[in-house]
PDB file of N, CA and C in Angstrom:
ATOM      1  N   UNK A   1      -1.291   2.131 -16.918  1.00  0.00           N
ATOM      2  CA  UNK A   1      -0.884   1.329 -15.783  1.00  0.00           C
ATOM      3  C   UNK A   1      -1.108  -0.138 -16.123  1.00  0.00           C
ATOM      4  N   UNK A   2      -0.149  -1.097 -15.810  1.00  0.00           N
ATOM      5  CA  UNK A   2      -0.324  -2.381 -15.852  1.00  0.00           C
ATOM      6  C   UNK A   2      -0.419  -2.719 -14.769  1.00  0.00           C
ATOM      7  N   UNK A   3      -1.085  -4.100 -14.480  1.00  0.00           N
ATOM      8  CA  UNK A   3      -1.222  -4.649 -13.601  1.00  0.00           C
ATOM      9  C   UNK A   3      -0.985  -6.201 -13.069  1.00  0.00           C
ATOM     10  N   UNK A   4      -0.545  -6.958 -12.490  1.00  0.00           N
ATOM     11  CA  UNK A   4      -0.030  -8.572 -12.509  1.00  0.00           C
ATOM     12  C   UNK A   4      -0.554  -9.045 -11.553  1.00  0.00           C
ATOM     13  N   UNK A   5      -1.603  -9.985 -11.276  1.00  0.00           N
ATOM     14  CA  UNK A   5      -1.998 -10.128 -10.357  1.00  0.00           C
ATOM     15  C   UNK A   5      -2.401 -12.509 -10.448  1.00  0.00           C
ATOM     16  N   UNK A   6      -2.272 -12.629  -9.916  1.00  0.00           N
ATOM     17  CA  UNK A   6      -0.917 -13.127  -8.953  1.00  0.00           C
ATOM     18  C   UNK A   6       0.299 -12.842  -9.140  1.00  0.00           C
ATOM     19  N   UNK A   7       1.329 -12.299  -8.789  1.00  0.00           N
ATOM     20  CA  UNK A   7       2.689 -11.761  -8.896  1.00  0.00           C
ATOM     21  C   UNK A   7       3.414 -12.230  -7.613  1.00  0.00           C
ATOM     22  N   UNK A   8       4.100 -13.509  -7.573  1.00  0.00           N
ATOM     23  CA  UNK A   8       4.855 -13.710  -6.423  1.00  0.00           C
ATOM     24  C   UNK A   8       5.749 -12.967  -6.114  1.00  0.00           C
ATOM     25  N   UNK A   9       6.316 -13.190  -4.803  1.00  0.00           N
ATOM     26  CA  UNK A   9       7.284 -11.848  -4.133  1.00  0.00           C
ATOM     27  C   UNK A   9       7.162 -10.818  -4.700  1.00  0.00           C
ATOM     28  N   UNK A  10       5.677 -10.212  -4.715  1.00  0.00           N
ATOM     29  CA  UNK A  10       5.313  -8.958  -4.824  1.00  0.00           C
ATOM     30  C   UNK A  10       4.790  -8.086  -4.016  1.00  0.00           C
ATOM     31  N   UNK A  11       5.092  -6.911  -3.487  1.00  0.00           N
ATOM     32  CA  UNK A  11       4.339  -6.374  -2.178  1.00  0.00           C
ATOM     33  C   UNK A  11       3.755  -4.908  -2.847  1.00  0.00           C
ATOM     34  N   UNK A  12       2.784  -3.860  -3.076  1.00  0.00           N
ATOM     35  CA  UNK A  12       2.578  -3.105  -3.882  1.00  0.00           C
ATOM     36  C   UNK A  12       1.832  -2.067  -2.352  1.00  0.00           C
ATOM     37  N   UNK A  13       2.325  -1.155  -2.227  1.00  0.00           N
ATOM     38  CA  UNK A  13       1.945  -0.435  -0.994  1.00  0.00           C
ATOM     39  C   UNK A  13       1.349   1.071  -1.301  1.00  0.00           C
ATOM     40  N   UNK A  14       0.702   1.833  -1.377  1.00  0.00           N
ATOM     41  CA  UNK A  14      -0.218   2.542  -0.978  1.00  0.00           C
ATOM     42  C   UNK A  14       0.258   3.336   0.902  1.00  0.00           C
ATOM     43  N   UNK A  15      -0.053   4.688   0.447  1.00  0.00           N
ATOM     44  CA  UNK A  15       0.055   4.900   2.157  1.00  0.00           C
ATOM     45  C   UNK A  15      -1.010   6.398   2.338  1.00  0.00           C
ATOM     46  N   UNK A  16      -1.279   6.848   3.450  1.00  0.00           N
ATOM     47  CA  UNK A  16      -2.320   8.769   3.176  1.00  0.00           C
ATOM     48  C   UNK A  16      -2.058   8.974   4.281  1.00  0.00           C
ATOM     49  N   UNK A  17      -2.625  10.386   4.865  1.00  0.00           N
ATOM     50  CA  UNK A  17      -3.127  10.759   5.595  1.00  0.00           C
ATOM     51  C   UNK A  17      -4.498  11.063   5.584  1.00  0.00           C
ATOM     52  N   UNK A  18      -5.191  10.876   6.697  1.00  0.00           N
ATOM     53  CA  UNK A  18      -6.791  10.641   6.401  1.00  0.00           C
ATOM     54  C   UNK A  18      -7.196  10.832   7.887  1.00  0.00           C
ATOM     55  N   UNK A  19      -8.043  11.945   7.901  1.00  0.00           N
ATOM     56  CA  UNK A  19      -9.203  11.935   9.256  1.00  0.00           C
ATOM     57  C   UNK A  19      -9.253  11.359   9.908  1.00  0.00           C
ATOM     58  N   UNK A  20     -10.000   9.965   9.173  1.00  0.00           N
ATOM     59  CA  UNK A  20     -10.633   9.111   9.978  1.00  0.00           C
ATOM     60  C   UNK A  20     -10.555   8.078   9.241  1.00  0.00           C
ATOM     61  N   UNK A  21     -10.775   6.458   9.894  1.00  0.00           N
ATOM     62  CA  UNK A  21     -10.114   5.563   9.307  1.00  0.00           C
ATOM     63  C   UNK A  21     -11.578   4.929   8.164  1.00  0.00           C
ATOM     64  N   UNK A  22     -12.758   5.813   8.435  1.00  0.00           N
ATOM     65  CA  UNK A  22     -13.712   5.871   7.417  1.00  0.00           C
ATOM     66  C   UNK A  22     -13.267   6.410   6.222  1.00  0.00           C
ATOM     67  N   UNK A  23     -12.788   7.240   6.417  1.00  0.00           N
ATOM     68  CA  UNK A  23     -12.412   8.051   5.116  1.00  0.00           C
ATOM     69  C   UNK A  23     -11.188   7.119   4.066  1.00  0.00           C
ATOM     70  N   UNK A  24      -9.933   6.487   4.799  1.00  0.00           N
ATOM     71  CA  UNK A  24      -9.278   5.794   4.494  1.00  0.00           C
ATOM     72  C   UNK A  24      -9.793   4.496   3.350  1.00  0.00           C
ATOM     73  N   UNK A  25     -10.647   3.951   4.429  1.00  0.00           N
ATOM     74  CA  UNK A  25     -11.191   2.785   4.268  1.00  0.00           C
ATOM     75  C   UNK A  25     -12.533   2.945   2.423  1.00  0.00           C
ATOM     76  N   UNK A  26     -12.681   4.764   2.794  1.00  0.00           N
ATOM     77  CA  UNK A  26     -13.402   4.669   1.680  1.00  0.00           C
ATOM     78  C   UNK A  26     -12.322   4.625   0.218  1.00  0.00           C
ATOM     79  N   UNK A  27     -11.297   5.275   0.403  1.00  0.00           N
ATOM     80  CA  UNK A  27     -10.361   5.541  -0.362  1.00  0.00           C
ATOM     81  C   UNK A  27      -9.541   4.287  -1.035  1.00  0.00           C
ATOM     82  N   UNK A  28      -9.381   3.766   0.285  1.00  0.00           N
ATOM     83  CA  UNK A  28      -9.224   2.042  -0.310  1.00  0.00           C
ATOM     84  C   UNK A  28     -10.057   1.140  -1.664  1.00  0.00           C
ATOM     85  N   UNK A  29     -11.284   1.857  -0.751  1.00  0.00           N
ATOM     86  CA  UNK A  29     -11.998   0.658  -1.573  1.00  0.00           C
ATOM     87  C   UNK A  29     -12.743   1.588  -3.330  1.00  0.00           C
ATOM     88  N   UNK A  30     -12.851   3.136  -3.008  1.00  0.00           N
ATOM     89  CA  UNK A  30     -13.446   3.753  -3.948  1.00  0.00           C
ATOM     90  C   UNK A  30     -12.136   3.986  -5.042  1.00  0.00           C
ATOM     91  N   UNK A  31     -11.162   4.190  -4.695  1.00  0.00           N
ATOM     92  CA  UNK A  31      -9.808   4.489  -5.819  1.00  0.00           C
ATOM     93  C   UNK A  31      -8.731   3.600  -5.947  1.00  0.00           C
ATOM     94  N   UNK A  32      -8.773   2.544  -4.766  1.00  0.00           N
ATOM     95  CA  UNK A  32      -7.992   1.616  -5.098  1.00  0.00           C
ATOM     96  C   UNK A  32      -8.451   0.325  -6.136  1.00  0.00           C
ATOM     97  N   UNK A  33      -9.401  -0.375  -4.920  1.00  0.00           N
ATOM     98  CA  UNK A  33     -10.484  -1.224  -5.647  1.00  0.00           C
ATOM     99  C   UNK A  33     -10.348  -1.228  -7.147  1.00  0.00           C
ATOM    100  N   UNK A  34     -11.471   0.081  -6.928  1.00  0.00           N
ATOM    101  CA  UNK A  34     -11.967   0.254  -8.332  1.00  0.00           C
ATOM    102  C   UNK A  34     -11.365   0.697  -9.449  1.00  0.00           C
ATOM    103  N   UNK A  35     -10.050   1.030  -9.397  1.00  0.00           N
ATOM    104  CA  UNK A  35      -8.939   1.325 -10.478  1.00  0.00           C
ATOM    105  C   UNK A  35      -7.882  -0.185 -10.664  1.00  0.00           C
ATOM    106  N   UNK A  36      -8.147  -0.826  -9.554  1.00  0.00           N
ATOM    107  CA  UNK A  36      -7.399  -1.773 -10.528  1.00  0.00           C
ATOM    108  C   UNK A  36      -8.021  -3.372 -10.673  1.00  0.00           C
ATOM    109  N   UNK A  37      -9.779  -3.523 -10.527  1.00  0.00           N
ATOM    110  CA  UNK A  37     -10.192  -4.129 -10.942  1.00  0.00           C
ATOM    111  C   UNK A  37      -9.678  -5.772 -11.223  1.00  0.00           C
ATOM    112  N   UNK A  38      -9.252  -6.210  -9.413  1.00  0.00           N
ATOM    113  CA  UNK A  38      -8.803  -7.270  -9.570  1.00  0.00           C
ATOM    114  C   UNK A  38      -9.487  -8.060  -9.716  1.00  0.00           C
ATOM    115  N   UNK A  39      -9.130  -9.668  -9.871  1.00  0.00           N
ATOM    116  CA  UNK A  39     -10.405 -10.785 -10.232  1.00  0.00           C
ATOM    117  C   UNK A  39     -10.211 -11.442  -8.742  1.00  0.00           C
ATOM    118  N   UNK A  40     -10.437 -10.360  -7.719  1.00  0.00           N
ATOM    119  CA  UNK A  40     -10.687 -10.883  -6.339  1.00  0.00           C
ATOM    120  C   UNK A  40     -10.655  -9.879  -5.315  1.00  0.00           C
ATOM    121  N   UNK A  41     -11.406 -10.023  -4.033  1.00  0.00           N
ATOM    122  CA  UNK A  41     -11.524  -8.571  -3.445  1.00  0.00           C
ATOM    123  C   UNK A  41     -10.217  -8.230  -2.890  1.00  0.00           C
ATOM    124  N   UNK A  42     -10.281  -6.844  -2.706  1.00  0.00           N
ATOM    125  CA  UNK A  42      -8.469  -6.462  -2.241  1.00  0.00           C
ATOM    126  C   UNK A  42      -8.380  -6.812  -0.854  1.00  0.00           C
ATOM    127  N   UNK A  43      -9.577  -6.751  -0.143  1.00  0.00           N
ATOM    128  CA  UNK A  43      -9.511  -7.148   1.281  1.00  0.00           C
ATOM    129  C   UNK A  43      -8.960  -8.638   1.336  1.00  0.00           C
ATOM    130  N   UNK A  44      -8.790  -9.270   0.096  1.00  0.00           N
ATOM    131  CA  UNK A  44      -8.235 -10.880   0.085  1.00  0.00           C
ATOM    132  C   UNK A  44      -7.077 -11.039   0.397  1.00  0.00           C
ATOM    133  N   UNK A  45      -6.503  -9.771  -0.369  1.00  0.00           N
ATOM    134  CA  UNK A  45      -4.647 -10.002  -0.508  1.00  0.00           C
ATOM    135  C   UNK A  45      -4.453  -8.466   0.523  1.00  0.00           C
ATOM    136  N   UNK A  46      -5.224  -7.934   1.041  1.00  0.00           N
ATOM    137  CA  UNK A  46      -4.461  -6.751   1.396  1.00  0.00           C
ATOM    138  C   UNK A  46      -4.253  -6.882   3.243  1.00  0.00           C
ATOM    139  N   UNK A  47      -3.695  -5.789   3.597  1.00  0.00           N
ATOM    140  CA  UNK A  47      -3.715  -5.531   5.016  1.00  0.00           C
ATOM    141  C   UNK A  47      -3.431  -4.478   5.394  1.00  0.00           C
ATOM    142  N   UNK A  48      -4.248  -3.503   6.325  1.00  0.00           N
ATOM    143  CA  UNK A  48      -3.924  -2.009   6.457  1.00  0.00           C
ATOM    144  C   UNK A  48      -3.483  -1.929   7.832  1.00  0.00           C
ATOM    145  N   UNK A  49      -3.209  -0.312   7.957  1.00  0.00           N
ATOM    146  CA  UNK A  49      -2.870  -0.352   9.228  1.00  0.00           C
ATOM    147  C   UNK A  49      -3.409   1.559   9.097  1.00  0.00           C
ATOM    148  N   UNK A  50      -4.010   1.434  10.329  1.00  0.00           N
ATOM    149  CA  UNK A  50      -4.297   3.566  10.741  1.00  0.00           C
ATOM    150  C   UNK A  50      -3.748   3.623  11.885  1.00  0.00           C
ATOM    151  N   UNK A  51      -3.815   5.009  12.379  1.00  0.00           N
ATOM    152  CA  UNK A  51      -2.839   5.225  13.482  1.00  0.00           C
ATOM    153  C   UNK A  51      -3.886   7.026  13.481  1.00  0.00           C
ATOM    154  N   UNK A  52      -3.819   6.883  14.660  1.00  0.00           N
ATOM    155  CA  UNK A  52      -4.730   8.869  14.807  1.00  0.00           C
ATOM    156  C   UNK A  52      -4.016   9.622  14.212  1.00  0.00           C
ATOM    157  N   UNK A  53      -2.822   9.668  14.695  1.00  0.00           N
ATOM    158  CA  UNK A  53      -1.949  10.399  13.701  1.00  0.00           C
ATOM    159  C   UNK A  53      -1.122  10.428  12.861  1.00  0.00           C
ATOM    160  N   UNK A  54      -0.030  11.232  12.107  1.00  0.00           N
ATOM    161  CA  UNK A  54       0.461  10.318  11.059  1.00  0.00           C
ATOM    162  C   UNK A  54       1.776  10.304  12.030  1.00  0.00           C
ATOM    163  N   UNK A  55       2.751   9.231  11.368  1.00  0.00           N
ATOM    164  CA  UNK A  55       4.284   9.153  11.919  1.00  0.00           C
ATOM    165  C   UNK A  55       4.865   8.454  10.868  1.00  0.00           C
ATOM    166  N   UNK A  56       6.363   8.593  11.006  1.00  0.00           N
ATOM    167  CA  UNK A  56       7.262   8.389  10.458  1.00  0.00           C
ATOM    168  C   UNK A  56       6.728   7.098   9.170  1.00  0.00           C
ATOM    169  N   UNK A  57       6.822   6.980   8.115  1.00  0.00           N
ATOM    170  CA  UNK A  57       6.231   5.422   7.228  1.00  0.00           C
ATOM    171  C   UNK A  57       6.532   4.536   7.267  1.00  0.00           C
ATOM    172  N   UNK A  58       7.850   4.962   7.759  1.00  0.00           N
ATOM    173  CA  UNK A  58       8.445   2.956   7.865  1.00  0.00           C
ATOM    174  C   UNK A  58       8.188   2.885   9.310  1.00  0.00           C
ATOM    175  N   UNK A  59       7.764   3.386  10.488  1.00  0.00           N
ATOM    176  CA  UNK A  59       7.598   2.734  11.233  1.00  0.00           C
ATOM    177  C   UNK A  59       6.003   2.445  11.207  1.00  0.00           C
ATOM    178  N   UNK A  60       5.139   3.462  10.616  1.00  0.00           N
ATOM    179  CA  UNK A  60       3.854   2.349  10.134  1.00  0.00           C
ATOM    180  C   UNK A  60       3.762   1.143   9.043  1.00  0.00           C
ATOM    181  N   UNK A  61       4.916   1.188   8.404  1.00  0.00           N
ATOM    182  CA  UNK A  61       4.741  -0.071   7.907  1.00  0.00           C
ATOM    183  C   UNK A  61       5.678  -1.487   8.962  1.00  0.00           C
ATOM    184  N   UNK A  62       6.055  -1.115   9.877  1.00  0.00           N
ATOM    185  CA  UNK A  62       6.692  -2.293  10.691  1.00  0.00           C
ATOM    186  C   UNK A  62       5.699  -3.245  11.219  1.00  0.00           C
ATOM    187  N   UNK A  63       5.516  -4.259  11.177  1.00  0.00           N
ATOM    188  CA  UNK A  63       4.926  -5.403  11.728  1.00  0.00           C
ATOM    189  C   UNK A  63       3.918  -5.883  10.671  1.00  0.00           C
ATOM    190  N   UNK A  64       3.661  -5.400   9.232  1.00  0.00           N
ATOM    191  CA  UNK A  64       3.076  -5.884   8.061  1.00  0.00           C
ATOM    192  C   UNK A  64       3.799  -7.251   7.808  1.00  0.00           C
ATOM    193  N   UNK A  65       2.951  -8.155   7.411  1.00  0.00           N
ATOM    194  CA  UNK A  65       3.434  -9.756   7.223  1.00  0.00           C
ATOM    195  C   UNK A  65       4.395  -9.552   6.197  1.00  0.00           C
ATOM    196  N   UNK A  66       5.914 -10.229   6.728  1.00  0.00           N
ATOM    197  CA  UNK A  66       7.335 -10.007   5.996  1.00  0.00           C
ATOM    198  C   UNK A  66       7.774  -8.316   5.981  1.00  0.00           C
ATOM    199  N   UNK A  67       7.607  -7.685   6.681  1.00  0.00           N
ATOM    200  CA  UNK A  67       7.612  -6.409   6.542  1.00  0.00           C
ATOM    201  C   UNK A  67       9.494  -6.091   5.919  1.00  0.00           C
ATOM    202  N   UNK A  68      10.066  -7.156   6.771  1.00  0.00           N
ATOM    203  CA  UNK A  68      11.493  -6.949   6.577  1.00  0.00           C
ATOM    204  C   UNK A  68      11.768  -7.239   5.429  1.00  0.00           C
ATOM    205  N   UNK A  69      10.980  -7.562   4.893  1.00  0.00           N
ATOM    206  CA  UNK A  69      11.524  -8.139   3.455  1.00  0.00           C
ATOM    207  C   UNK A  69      11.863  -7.094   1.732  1.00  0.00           C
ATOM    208  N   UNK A  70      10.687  -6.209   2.975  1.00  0.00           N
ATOM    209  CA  UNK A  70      10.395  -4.827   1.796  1.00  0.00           C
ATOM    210  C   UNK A  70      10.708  -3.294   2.556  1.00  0.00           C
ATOM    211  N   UNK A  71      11.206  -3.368   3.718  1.00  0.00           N
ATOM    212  CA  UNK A  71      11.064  -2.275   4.224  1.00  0.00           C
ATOM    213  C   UNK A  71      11.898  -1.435   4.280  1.00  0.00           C
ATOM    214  N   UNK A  72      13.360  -2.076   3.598  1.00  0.00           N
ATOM    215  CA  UNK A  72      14.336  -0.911   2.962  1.00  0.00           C
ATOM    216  C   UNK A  72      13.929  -0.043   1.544  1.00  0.00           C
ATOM    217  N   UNK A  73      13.181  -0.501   0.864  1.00  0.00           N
ATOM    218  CA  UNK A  73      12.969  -0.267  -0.416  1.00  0.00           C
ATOM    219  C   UNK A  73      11.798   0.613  -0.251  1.00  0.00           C
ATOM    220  N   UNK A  74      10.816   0.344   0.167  1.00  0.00           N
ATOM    221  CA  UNK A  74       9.609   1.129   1.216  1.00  0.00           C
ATOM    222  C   UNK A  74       9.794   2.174   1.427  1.00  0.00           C
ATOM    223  N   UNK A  75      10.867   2.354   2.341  1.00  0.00           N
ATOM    224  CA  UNK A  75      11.366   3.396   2.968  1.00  0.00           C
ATOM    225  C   UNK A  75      12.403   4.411   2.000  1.00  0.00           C
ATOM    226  N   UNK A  76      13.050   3.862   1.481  1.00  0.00           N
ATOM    227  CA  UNK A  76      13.239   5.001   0.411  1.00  0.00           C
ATOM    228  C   UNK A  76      12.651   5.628  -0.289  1.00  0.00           C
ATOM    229  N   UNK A  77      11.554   5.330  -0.563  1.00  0.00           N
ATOM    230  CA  UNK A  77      10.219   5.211  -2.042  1.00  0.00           C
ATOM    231  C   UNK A  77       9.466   6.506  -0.673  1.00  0.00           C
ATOM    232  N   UNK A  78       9.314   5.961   0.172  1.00  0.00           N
ATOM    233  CA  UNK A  78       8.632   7.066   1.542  1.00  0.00           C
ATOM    234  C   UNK A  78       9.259   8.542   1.965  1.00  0.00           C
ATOM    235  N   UNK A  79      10.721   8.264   1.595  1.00  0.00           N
ATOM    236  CA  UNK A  79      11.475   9.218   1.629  1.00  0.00           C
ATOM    237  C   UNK A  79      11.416  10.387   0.674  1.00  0.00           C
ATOM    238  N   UNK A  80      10.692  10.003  -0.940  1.00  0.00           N
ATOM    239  CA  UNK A  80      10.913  11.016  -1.645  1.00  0.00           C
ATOM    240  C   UNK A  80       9.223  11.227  -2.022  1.00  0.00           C
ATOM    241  N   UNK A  81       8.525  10.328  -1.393  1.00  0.00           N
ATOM    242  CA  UNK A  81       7.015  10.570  -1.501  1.00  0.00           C
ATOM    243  C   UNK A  81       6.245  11.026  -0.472  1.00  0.00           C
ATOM    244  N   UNK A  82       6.421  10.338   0.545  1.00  0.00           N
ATOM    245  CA  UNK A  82       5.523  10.279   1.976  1.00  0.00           C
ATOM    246  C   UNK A  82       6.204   9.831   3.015  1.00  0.00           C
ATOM    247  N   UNK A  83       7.165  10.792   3.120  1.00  0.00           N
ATOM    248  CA  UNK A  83       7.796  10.694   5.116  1.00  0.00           C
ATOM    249  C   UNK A  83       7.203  10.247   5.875  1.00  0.00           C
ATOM    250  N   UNK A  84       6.119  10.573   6.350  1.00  0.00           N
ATOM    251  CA  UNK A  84       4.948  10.553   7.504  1.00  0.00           C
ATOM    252  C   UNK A  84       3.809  10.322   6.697  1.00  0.00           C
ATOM    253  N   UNK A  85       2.435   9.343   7.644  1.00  0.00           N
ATOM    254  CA  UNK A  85       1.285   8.995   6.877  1.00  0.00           C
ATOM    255  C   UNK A  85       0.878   8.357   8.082  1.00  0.00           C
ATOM    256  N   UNK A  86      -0.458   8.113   7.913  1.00  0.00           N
ATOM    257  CA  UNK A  86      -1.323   7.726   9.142  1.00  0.00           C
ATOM    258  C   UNK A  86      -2.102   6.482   8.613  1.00  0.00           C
ATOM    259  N   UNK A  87      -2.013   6.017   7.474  1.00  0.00           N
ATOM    260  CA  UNK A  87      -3.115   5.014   7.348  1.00  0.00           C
ATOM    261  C   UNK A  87      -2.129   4.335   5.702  1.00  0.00           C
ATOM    262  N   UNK A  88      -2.058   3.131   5.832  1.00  0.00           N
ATOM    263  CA  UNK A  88      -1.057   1.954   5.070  1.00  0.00           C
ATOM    264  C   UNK A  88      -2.044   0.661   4.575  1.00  0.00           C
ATOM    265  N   UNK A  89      -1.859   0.952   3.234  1.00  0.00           N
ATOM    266  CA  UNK A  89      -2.611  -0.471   2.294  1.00  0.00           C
ATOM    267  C   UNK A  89      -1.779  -1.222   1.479  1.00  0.00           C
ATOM    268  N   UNK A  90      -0.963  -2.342   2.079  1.00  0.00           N
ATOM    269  CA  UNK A  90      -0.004  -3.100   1.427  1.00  0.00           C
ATOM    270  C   UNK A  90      -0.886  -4.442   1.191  1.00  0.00           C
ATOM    271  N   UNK A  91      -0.720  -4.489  -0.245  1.00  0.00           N
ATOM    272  CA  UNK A  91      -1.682  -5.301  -1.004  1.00  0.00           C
ATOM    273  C   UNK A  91      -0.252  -6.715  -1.860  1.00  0.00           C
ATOM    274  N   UNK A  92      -0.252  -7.832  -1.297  1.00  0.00           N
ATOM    275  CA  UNK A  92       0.186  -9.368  -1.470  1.00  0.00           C
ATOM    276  C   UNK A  92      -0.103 -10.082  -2.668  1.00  0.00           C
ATOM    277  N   UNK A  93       1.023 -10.423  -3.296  1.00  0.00           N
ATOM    278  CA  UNK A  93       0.624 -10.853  -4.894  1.00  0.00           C
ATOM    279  C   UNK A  93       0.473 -10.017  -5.913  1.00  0.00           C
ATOM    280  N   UNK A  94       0.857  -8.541  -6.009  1.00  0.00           N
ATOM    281  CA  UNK A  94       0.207  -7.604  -6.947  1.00  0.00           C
ATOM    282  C   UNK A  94       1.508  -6.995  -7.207  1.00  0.00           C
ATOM    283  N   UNK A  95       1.649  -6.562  -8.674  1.00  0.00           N
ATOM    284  CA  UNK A  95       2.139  -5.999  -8.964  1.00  0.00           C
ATOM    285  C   UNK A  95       2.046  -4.922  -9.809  1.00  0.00           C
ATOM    286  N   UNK A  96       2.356  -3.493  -9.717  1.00  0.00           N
ATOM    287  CA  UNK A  96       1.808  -2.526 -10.635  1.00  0.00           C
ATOM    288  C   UNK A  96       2.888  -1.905 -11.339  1.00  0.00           C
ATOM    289  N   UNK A  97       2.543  -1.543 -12.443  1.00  0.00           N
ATOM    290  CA  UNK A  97       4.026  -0.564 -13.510  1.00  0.00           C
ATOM    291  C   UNK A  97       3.172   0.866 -14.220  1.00  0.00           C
ATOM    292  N   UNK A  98       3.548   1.411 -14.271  1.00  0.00           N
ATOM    293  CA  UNK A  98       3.601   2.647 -14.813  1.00  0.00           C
ATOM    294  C   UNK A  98       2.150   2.985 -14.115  1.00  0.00           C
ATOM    295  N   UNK A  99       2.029   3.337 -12.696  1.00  0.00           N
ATOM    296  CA  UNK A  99       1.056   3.464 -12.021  1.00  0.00           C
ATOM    297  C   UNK A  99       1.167   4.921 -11.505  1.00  0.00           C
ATOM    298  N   UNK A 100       0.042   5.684 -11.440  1.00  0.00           N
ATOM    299  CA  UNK A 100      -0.101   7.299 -10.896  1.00  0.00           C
ATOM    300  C   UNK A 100       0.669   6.891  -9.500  1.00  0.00           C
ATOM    301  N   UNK A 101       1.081   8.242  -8.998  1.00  0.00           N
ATOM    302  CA  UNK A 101       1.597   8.419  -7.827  1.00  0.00           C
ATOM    303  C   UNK A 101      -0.027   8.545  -6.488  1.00  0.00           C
ATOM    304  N   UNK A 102      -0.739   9.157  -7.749  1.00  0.00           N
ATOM    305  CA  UNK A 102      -2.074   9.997  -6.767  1.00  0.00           C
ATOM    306  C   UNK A 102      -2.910   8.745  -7.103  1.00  0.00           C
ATOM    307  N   UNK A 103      -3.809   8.510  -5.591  1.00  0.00           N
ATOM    308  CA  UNK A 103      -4.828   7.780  -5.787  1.00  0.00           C
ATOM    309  C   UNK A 103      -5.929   8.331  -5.172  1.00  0.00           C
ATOM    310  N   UNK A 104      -6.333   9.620  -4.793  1.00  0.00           N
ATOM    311  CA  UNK A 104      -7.633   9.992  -4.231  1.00  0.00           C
ATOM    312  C   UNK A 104      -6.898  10.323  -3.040  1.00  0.00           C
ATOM    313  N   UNK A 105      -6.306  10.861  -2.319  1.00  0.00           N
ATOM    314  CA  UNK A 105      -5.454  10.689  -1.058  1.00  0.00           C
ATOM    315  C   UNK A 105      -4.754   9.534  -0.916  1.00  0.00           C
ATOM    316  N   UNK A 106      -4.575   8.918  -1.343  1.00  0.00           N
ATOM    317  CA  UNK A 106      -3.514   7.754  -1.195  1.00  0.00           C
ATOM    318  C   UNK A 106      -2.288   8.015  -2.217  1.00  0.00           C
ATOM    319  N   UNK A 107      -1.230   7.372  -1.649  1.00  0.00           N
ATOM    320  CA  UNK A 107       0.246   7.861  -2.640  1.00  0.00           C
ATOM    321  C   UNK A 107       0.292   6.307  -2.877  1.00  0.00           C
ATOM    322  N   UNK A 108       1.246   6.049  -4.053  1.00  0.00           N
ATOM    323  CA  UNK A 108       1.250   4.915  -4.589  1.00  0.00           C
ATOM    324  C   UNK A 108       2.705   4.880  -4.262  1.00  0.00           C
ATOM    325  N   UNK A 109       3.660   4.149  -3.165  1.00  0.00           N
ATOM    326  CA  UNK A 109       5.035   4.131  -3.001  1.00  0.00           C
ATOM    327  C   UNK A 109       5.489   3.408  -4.254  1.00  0.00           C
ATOM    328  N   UNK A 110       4.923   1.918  -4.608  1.00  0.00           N
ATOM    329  CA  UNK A 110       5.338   1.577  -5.893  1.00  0.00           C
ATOM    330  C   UNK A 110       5.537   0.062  -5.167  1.00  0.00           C
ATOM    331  N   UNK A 111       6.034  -0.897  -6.289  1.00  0.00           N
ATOM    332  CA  UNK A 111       5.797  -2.166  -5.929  1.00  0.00           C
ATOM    333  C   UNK A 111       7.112  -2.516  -5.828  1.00  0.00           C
ATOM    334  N   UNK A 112       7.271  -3.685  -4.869  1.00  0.00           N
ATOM    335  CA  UNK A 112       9.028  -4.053  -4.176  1.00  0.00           C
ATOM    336  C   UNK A 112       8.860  -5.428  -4.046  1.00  0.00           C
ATOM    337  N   UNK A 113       9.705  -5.937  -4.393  1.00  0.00           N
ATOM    338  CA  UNK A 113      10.089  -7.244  -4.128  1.00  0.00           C
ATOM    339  C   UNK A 113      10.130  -7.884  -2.429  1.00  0.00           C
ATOM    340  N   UNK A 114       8.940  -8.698  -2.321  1.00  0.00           N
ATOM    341  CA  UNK A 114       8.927  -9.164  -1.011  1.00  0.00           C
ATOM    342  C   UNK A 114       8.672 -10.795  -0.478  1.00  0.00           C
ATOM    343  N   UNK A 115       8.002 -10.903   0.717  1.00  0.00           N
ATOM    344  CA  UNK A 115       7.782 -12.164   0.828  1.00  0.00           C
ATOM    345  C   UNK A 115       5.939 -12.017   1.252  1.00  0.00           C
ATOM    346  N   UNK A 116       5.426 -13.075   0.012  1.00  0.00           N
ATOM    347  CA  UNK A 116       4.325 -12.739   0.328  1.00  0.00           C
ATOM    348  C   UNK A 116       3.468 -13.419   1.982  1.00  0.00           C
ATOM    349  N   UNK A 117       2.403 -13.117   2.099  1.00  0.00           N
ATOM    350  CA  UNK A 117       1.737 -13.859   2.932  1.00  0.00           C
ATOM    351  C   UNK A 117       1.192 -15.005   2.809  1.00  0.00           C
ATOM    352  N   UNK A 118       0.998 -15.608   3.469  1.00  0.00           N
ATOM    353  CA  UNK A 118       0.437 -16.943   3.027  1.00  0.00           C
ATOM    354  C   UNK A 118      -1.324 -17.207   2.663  1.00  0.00           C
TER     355      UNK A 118
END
C-alpha cells in the first residue's frame, strides 16, 4: 500500500458496521491510525459520522464537507463493497493505492477525487 499524504483534492473513505460507536471509534484509531502512520493525527484531517443503524452509504456519507464533490464515485465504490453501513471515516488530503479492502471491520471504498476541507 502506498500512501500520499498531503494529497490535494483527495478524499480517501473508509465505511463498517459496528455496535457501538466505541467499537468504531476503536477501529478507527487501532487499524486505521496505525496502518497508515501519518505524520499527523487522523482526527486532524478526518471526519466521521455513526448512525444506530446501518442505511443506505451514500446517504451516510451526505453532508461530509464537499460531499458532492465525491459522492458519485463513493457511491459506486459502495455499490460493489458496502451498500449499507452505520459508521463513515472520510479522511482530507490522503491518498491511498494498492490498499486492502479489509481494515478490522472497516471497508476501504478507495480514494476519489474531491474538494478538500479547509
Amino acid at each position: 500500500m502506498k500512501t500520499t499524504y498531503p494529497a490535494e483534492q483527495s478524499v480517501s473513505i473508509w465505511v463498517g458496521t459496528f455496535p457501538s460507536e466505541d467499537a468504531f471509534d476503536h477501529a478507527s484509531d487501532h487499524e486505521v491510525a496505525e496502518r497508515l502512520k501519518l505524520p499527523t493525527p487522523l482526527a486532524a484531517i478526518a471526519e466521521v459520522a455513526f448512525e444506530e443503524k446501518a442505511i443506505p452509504t451514500r446517504k451516510l456519507l451526505e453532508g461530509f464537507s464537499g460531499w458532492e464533490s465525491f459522492i458519485e464515485e463513493a457511491s459506486a465504490a459502495s455499490a460493489k463493497k458496502a451498500a449499507t453501513a452505520n459508521s463513515a471515516l472520510v479522511c482530507y488530503h490522503l491518498r491511498c493505492s494498492d490498499a486492502p479492502d479489509s481494515w478490522g471491520g472497516l471497508i476501504f471504498l478507495g480514494t476519489f477525487g474531491g474538494t478538500d476541507i479547509a
